[in-house]
N, C-alpha and C. Protein backbone atom coordinates (compact mmCIF):
# COMPACT_ATOMS: atom_id res chain seq x y z
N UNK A 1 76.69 80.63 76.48
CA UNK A 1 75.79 79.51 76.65
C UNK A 1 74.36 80.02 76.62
N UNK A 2 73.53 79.76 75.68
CA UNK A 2 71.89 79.97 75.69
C UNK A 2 71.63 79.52 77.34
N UNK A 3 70.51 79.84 77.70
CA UNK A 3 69.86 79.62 78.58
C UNK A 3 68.61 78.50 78.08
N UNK A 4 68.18 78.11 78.84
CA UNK A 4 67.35 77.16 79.38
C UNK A 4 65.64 78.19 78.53
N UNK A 5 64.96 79.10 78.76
CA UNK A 5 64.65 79.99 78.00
C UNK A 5 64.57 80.60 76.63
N UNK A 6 65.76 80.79 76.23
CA UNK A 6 66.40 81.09 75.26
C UNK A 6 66.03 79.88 73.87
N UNK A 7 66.34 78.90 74.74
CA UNK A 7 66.08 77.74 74.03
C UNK A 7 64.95 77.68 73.73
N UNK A 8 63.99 78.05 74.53
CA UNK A 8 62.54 77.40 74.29
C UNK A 8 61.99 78.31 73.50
N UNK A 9 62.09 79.57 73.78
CA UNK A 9 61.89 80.95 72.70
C UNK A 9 62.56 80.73 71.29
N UNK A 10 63.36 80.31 71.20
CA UNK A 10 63.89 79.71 69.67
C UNK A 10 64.73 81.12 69.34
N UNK A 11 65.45 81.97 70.25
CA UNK A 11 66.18 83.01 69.74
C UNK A 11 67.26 82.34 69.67
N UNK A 12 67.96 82.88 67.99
CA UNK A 12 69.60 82.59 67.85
C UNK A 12 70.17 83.21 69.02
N UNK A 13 71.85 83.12 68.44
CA UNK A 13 72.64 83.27 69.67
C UNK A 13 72.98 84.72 68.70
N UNK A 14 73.60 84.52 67.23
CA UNK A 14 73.45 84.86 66.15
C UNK A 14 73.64 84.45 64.95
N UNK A 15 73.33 85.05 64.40
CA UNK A 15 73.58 84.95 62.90
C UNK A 15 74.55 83.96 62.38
N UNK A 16 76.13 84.52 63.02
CA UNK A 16 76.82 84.30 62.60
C UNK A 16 76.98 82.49 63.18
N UNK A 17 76.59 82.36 64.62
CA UNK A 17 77.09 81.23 64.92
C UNK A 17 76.29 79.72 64.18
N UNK A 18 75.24 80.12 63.65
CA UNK A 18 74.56 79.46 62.63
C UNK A 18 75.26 79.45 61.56
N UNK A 19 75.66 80.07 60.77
CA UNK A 19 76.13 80.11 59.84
C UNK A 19 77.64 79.19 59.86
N UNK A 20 78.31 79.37 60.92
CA UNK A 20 79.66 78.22 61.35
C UNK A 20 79.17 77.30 61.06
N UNK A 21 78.27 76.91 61.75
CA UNK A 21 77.80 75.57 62.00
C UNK A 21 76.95 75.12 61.38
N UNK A 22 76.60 75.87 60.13
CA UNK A 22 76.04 75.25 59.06
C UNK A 22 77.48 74.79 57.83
N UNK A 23 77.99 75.77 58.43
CA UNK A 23 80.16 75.52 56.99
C UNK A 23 80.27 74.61 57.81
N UNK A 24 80.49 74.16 58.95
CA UNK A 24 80.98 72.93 59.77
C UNK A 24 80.29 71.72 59.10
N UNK A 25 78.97 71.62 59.04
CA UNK A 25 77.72 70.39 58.93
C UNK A 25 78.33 70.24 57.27
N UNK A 26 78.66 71.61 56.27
CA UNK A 26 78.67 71.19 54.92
C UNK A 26 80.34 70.22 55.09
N UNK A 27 81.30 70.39 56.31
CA UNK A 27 82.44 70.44 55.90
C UNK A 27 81.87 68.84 56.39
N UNK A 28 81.71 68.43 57.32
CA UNK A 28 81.44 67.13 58.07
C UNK A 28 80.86 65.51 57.17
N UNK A 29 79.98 66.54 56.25
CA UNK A 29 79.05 65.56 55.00
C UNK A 29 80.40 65.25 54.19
N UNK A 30 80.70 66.65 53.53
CA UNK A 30 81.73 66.73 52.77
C UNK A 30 83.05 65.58 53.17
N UNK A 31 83.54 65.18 54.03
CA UNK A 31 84.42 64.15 54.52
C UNK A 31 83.36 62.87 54.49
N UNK A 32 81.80 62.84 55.15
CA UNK A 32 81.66 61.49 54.74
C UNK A 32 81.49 60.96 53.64
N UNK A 33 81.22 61.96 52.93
CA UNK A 33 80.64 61.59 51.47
C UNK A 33 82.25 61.12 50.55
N UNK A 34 83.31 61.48 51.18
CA UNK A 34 84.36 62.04 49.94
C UNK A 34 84.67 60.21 49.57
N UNK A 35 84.71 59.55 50.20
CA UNK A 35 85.33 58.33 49.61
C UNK A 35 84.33 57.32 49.38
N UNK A 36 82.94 58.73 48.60
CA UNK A 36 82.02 57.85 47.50
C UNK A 36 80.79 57.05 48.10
N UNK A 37 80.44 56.93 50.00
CA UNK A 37 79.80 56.17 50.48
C UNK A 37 79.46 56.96 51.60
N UNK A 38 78.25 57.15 52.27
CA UNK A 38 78.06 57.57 53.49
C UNK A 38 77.56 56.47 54.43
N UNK A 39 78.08 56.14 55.65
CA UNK A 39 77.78 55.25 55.92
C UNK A 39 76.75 55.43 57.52
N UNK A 40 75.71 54.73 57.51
CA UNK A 40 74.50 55.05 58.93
C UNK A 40 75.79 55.70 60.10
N UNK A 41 77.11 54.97 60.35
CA UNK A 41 77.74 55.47 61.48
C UNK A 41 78.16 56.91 60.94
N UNK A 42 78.44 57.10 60.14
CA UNK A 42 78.88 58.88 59.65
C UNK A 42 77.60 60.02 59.85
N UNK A 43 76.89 59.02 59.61
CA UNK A 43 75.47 60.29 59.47
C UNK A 43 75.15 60.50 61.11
N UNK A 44 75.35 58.99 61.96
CA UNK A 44 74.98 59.61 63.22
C UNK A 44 75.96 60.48 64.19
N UNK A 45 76.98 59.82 63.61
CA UNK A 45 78.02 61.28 63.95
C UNK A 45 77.81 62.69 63.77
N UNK A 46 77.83 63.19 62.91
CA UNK A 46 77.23 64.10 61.95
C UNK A 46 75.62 64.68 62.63
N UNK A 47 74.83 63.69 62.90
CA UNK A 47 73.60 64.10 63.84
C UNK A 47 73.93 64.40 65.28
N UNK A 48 74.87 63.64 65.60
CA UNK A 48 75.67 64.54 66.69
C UNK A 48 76.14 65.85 67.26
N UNK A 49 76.77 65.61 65.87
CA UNK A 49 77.56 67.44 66.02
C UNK A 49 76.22 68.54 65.84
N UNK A 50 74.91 68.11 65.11
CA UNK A 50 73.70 69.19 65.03
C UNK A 50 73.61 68.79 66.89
N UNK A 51 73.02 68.19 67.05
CA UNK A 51 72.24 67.89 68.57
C UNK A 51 73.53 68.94 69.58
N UNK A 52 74.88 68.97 69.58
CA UNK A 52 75.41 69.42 69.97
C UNK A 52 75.90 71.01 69.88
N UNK A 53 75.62 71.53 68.60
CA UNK A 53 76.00 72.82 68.37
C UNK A 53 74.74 73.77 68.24
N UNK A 54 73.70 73.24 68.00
CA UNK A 54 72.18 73.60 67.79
C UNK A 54 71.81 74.94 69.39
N UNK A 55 71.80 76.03 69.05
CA UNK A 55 71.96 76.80 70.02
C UNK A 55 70.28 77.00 70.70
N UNK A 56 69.07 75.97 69.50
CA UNK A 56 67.79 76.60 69.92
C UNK A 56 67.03 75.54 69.43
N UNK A 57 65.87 75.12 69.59
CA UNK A 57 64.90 74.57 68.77
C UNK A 57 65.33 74.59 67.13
N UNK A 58 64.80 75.78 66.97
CA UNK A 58 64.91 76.54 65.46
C UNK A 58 66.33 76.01 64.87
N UNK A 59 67.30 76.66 65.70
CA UNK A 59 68.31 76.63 64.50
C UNK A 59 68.82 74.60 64.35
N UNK A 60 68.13 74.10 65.13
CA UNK A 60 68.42 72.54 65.20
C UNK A 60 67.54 71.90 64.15
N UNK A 61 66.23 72.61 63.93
CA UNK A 61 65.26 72.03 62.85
C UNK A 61 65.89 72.48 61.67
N UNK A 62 66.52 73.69 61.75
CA UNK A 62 67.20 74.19 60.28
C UNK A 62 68.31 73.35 59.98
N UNK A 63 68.83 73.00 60.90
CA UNK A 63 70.58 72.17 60.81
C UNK A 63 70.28 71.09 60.27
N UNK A 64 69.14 70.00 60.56
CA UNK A 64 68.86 68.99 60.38
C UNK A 64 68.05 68.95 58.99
N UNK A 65 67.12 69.66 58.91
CA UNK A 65 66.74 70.19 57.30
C UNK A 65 68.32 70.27 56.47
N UNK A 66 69.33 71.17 56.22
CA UNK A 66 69.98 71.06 55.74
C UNK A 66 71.08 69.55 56.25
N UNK A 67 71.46 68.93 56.61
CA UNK A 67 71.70 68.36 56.82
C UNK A 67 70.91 66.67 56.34
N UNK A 68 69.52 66.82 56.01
CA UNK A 68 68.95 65.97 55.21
C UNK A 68 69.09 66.52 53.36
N UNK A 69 69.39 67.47 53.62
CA UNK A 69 69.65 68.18 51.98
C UNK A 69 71.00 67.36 52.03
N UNK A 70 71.85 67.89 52.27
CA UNK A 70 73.29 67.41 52.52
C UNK A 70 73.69 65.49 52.15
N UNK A 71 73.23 64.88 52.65
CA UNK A 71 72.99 64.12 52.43
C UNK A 71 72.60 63.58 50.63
N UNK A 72 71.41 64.00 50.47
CA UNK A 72 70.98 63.49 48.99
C UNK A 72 72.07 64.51 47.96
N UNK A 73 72.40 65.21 48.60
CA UNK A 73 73.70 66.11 47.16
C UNK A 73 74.88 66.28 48.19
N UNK A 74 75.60 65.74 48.65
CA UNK A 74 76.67 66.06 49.01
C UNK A 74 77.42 67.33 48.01
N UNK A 75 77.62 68.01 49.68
CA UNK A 75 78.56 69.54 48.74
C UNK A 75 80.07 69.47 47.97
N UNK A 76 79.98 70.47 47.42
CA UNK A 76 81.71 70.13 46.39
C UNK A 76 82.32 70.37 48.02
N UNK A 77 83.44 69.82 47.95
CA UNK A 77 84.88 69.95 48.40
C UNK A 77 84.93 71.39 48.21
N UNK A 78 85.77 71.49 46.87
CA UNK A 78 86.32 73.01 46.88
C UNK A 78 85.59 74.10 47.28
N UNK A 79 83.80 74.05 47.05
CA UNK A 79 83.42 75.31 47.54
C UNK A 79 83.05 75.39 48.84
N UNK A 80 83.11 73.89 49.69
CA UNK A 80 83.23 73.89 51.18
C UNK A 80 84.38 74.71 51.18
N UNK A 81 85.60 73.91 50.39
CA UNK A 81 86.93 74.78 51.34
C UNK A 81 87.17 76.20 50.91
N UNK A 82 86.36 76.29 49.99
CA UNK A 82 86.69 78.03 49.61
C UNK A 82 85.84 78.92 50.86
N UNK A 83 84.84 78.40 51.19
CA UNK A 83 84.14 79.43 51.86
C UNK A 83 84.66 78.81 53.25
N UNK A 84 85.43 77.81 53.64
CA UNK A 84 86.07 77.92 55.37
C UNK A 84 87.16 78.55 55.22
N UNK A 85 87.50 79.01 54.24
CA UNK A 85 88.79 79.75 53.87
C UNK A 85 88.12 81.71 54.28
N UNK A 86 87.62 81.68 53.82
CA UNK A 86 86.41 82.75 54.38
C UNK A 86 86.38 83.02 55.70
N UNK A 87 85.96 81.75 56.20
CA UNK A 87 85.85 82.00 57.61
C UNK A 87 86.85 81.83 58.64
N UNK A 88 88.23 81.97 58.00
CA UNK A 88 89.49 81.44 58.60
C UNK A 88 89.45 82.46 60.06
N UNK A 89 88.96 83.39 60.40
CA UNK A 89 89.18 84.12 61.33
C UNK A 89 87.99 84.04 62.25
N UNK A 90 87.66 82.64 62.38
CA UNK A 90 86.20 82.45 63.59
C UNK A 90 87.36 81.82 64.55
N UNK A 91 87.56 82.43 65.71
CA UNK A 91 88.23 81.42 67.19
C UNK A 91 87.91 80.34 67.66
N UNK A 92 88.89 79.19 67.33
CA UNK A 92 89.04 77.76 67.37
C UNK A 92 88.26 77.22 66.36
N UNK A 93 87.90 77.26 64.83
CA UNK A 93 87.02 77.17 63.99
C UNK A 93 87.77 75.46 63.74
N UNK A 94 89.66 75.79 63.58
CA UNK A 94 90.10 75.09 62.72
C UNK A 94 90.68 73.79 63.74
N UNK A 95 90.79 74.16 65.22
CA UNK A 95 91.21 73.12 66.10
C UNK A 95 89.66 72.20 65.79
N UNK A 96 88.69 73.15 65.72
CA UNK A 96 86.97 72.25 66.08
C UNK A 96 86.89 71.61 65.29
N UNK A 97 86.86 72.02 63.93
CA UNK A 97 86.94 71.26 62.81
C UNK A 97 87.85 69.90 62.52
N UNK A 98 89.16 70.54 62.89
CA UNK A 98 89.79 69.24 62.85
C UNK A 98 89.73 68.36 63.64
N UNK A 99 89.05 68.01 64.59
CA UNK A 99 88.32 66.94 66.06
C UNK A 99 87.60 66.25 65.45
N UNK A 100 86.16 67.41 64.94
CA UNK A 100 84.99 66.96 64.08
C UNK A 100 85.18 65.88 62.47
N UNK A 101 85.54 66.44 62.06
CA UNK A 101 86.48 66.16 60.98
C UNK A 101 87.07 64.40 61.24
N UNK A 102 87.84 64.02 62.11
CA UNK A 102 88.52 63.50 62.56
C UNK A 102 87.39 62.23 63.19
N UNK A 103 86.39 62.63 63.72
CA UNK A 103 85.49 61.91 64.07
C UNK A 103 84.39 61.81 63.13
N UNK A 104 84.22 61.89 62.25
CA UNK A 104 83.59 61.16 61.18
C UNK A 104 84.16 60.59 60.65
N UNK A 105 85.48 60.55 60.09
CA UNK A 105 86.35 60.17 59.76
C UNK A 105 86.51 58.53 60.09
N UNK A 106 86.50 58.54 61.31
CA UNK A 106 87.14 56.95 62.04
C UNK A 106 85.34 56.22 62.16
N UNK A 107 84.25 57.22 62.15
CA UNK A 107 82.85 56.77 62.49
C UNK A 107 82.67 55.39 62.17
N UNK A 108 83.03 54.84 60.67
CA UNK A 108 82.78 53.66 60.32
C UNK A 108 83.57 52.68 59.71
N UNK A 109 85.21 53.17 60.53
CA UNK A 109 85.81 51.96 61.13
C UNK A 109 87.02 52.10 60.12
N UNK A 110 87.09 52.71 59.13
CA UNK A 110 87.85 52.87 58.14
C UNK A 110 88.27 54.26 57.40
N UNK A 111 89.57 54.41 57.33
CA UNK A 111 90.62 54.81 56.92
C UNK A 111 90.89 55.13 55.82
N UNK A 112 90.11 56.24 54.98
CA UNK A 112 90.32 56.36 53.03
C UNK A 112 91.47 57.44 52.84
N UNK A 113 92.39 56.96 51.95
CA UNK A 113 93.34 58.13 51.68
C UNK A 113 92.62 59.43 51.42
N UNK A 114 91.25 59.75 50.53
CA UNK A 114 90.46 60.08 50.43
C UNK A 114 90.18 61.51 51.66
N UNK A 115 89.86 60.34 52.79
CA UNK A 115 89.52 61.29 53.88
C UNK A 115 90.70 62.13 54.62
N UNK A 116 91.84 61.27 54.65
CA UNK A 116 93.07 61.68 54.98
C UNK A 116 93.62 62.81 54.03
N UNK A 117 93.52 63.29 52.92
CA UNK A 117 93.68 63.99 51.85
C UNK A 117 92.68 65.46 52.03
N UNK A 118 91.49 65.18 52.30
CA UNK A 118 90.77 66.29 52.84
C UNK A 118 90.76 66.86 53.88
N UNK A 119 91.34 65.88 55.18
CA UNK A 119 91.90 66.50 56.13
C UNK A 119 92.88 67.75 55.88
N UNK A 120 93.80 67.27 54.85
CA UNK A 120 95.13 67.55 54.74
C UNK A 120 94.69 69.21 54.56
N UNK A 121 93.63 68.79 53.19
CA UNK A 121 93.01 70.43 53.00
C UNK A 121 92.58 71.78 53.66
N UNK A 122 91.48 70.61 54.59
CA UNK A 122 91.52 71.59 55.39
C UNK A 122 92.46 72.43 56.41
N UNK A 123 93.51 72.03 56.20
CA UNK A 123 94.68 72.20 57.45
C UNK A 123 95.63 73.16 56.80
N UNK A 124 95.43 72.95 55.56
CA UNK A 124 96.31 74.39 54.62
C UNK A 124 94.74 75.13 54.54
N UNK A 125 93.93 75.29 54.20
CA UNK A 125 93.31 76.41 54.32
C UNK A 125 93.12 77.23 55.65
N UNK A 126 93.54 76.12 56.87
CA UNK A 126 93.76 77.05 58.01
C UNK A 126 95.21 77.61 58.19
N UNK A 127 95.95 76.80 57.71
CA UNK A 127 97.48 77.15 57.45
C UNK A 127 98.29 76.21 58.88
N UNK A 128 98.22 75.11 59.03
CA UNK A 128 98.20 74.39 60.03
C UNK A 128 98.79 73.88 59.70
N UNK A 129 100.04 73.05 60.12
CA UNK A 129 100.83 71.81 59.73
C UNK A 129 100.83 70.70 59.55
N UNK A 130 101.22 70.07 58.67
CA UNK A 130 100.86 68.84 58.29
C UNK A 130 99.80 67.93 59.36
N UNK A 131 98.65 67.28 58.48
CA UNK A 131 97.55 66.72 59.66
C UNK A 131 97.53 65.02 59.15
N UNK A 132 97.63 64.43 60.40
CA UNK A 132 97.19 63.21 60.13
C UNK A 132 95.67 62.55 60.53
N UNK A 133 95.27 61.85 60.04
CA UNK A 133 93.92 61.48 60.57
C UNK A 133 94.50 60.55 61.49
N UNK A 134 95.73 59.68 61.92
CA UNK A 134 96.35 59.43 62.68
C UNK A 134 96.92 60.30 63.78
N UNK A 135 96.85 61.26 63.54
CA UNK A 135 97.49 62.33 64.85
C UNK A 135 96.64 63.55 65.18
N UNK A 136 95.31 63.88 64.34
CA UNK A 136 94.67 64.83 64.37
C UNK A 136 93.85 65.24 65.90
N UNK A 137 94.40 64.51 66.92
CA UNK A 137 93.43 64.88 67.99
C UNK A 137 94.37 65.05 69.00
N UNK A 138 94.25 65.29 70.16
CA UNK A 138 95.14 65.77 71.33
C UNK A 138 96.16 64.95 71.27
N UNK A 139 97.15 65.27 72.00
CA UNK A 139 97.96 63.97 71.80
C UNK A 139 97.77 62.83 73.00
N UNK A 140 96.77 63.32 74.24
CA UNK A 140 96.54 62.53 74.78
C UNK A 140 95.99 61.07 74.85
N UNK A 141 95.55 61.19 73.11
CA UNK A 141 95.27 59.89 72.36
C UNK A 141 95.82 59.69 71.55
N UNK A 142 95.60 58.28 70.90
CA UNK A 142 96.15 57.75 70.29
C UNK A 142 94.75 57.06 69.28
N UNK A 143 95.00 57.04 67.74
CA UNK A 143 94.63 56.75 67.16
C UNK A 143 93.75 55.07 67.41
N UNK A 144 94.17 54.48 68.00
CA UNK A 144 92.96 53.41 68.89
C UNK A 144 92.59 53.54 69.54
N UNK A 145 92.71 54.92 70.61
CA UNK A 145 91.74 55.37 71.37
C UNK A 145 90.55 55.96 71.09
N UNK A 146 90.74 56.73 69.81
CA UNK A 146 90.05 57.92 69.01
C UNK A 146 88.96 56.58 68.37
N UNK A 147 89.42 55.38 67.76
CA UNK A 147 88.35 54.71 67.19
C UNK A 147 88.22 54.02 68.29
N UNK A 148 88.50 53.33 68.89
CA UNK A 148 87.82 52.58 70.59
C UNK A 148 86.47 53.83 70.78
N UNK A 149 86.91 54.88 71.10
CA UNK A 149 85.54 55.68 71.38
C UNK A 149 84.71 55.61 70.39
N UNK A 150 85.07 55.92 69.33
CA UNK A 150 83.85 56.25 68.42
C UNK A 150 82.79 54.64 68.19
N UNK A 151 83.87 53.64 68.73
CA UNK A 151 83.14 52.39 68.69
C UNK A 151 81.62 52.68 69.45
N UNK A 152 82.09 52.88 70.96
CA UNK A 152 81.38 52.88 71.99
C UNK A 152 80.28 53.87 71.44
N UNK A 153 80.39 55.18 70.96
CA UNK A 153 79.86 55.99 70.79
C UNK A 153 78.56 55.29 70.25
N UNK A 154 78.45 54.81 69.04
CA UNK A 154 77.83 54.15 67.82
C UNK A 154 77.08 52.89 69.23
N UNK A 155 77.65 52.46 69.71
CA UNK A 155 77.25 51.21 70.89
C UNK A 155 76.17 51.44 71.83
N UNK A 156 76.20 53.10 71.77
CA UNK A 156 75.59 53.39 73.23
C UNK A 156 74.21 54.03 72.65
């Protein structure tokens, strides 16, 4: 956890954890974009996950810079998933992803085979078993729980 300090000094944590979470932000666009439309609730999702993983000032102005790139060119698919294929050996990369993933996904209310299909991808490039965008989150929910929240989310 940065410190309180840390933050204000604008030191990474490192390198590397920027770099996740910049393959995360390309993988995140990459699902809203895939079924052809990005919609205001995907992007604020998506501005979420920066506000949340952003370890500093700095690396949050960089996230959001790319992340406005991201946007006007959405990234290929394949060379998102070639390079998380890369990073298959970051700890909990592919549980995080698939949450994240999962919550852009439901952001604006709808369900594209599309998105369900890229899920799927990402889940063989982690080598994970079959994923549903219906079952992709704890099992302590349930797929109207997962969009009930994201309602509220968007509400609040």
């Amino acid at each position: 956890m940065v410190t309180f300090v840390q933050y204000l000094l604008g030191r990474p944590a490192t390198l590397r954890d920027y770099d996740v979470a910049a393959l995360q932000l390309r993988l995140l666009v990459a699902m809203a974009a895939v079924d052809e439309r990005i919609t205001d609730a995907e992007v604020d999702q998506v501005a979420t996950f920066v506000d949340r993983v952003a370890r500093n000032g700095r690396d949050h102005r960089r996230l959001t810079a790319h992340l406005d790139e991201l946007l006007s060119f959405p990234p290929s698919v394949d060379a998102v998933l070639e390079e998380a294929e890369r990073r298959g050996d970051v700890p909990g990369l592919a549980r995080t992803l698939v949450r994240e993933l999962t919550e852009v996904a439901y952001a604006d209310s709808t369900i594209d085979h599309r998105e369900e299909f890229l899920l799927g991808l990402v889940g063989e490039v982690f080598e994970l078993d079959s994923i549903s965008l219906y079952d992709a989150l704890d099992d302590e929910f349930d797929a109207s729980d997962i969009h009930r929240i994201a309602q509220l989310r968007r509400a609040a």
